[in-house]
C-alpha atoms as a PDB file:
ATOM      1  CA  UNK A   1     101.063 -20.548 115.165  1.00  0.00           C
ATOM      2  CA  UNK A   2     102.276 -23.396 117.497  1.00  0.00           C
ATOM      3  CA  UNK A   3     105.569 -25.163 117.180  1.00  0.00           C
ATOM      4  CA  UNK A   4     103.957 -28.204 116.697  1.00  0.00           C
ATOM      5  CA  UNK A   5     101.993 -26.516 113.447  1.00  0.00           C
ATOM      6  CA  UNK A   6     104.659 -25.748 112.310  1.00  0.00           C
ATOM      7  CA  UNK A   7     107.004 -29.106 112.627  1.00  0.00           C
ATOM      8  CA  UNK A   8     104.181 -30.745 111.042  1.00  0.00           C
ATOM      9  CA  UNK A   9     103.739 -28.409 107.819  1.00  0.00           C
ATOM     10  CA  UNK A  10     107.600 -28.723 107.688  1.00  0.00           C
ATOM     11  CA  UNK A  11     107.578 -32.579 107.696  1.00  0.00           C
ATOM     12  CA  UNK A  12     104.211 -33.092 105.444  1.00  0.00           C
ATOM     13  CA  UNK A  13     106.124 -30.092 103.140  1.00  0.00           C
ATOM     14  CA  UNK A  14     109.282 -32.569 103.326  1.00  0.00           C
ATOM     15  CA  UNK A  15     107.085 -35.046 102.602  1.00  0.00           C
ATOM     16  CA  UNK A  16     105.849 -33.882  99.679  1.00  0.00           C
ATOM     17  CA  UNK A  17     109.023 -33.075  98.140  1.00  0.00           C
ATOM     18  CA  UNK A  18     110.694 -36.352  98.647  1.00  0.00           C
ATOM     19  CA  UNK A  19     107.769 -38.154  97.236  1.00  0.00           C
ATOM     20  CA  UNK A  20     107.847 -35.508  93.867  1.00  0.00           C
ATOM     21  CA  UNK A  21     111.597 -36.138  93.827  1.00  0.00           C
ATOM     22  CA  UNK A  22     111.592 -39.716  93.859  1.00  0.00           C
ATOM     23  CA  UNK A  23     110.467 -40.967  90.621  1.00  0.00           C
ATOM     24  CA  UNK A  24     113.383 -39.019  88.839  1.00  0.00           C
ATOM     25  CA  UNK A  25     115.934 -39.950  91.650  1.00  0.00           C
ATOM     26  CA  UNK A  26     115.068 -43.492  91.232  1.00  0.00           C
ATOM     27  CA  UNK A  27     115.430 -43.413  87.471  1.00  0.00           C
ATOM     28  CA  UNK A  28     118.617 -41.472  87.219  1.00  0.00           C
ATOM     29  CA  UNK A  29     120.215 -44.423  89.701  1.00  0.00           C
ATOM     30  CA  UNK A  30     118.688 -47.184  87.511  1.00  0.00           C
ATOM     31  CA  UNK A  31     120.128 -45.656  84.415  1.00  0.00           C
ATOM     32  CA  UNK A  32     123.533 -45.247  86.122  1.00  0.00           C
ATOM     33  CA  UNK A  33     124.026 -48.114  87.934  1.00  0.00           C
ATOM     34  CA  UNK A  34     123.451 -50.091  84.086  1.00  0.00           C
ATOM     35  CA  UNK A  35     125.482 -47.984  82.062  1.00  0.00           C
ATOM     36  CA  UNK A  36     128.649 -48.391  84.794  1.00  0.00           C
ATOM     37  CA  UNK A  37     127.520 -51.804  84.405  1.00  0.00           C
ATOM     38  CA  UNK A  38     128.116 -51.997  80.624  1.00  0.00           C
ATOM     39  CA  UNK A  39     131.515 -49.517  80.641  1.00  0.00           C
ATOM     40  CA  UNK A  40     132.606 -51.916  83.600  1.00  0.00           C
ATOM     41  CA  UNK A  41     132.019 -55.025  81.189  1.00  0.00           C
ATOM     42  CA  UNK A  42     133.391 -53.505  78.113  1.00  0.00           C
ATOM     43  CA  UNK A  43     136.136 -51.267  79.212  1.00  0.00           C
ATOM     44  CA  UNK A  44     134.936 -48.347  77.953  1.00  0.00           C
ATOM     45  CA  UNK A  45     135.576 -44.979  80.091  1.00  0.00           C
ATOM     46  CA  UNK A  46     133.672 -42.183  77.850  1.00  0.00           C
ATOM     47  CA  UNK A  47     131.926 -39.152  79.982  1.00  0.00           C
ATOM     48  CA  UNK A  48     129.285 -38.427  77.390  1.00  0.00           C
ATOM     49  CA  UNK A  49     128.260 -42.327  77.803  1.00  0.00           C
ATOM     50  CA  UNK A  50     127.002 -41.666  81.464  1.00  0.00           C
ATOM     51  CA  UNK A  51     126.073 -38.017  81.132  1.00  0.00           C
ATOM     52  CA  UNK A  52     123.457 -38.298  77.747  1.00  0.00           C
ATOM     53  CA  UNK A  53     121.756 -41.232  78.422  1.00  0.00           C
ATOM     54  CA  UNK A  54     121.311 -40.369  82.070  1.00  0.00           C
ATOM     55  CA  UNK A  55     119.838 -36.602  81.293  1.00  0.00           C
ATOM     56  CA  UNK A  56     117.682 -38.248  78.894  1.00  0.00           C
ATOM     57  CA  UNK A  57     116.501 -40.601  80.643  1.00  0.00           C
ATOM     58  CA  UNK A  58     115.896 -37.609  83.729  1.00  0.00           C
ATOM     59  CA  UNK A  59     113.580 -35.857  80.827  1.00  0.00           C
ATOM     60  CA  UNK A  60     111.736 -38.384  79.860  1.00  0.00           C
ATOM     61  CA  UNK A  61     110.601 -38.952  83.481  1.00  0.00           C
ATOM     62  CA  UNK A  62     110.031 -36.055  84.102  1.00  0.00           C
ATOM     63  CA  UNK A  63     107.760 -34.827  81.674  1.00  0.00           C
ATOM     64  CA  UNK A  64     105.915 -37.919  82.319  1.00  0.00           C
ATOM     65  CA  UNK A  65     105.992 -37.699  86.451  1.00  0.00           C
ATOM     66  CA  UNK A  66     104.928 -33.935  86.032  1.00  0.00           C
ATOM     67  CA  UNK A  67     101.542 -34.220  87.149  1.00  0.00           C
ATOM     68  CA  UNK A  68     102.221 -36.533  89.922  1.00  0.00           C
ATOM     69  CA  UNK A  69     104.411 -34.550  90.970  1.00  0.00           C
ATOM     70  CA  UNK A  70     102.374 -31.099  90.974  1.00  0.00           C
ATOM     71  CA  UNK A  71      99.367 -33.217  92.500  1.00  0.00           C
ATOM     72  CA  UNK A  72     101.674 -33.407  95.314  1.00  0.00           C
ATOM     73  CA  UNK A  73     102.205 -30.640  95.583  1.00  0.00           C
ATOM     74  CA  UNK A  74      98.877 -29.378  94.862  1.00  0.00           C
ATOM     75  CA  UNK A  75      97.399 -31.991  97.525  1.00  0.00           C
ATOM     76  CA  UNK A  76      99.803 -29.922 100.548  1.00  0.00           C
ATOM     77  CA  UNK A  77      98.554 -26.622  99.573  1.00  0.00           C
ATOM     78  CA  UNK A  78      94.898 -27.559  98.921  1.00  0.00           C
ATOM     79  CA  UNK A  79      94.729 -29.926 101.991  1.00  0.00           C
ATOM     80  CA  UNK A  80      96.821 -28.431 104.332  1.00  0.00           C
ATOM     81  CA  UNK A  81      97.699 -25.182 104.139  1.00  0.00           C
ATOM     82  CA  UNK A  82      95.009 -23.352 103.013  1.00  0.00           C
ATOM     83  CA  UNK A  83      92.721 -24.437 105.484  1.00  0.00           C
ATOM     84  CA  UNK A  84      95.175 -23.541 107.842  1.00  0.00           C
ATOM     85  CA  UNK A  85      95.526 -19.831 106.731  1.00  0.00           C
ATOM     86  CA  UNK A  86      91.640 -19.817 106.339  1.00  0.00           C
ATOM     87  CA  UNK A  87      91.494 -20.428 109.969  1.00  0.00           C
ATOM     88  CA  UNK A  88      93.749 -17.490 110.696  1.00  0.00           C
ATOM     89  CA  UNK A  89      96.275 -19.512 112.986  1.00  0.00           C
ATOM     90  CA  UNK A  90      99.002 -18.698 110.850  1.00  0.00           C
END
């Protein structure tokens, strides 16, 4: 296996992970950024106001981002890796 095989299974592998890890990502900053919002406007400093709401929120999205998120991953392996194994330059 070449360096440059293997730069580019890291970076598709990178890839992959950033675009499985950005629906929740995106959410859990959405969900922050308004609940600061509303303890900002109403003066109210409670830890379990951020936390719940926030790891709900991070559930619901993922359950429902699941099978992008394994067709990612599913998409590497299938399209990219096992052919290169098949081929025996690994």
């Amino acid at each position: 296996m070449t360096d440059a095989i293997l730069f580019d299974m890291l970076k598709q592998g990178l890839w992959a992970a950033i675009l499985s890890a950005m629906p929740i990502l995106s959410v859990a900053l959405i969900v922050g950024l308004a609940i600061g919002l509303v303890q900002a406007l109403t003066s109210i400093q409670e830890m379990t106001l951020t936390f719940v709401p926030k790891l709900a929120a991070i559930g619901a999205t993922f359950w429902l981002a699941m099978e992008f998120m394994s067709a990612a991953f599913l998409d590497l392996w299938r399209d990219n890796l096992i052919p290169l194994i098949a081929s025996g330059a690994a």
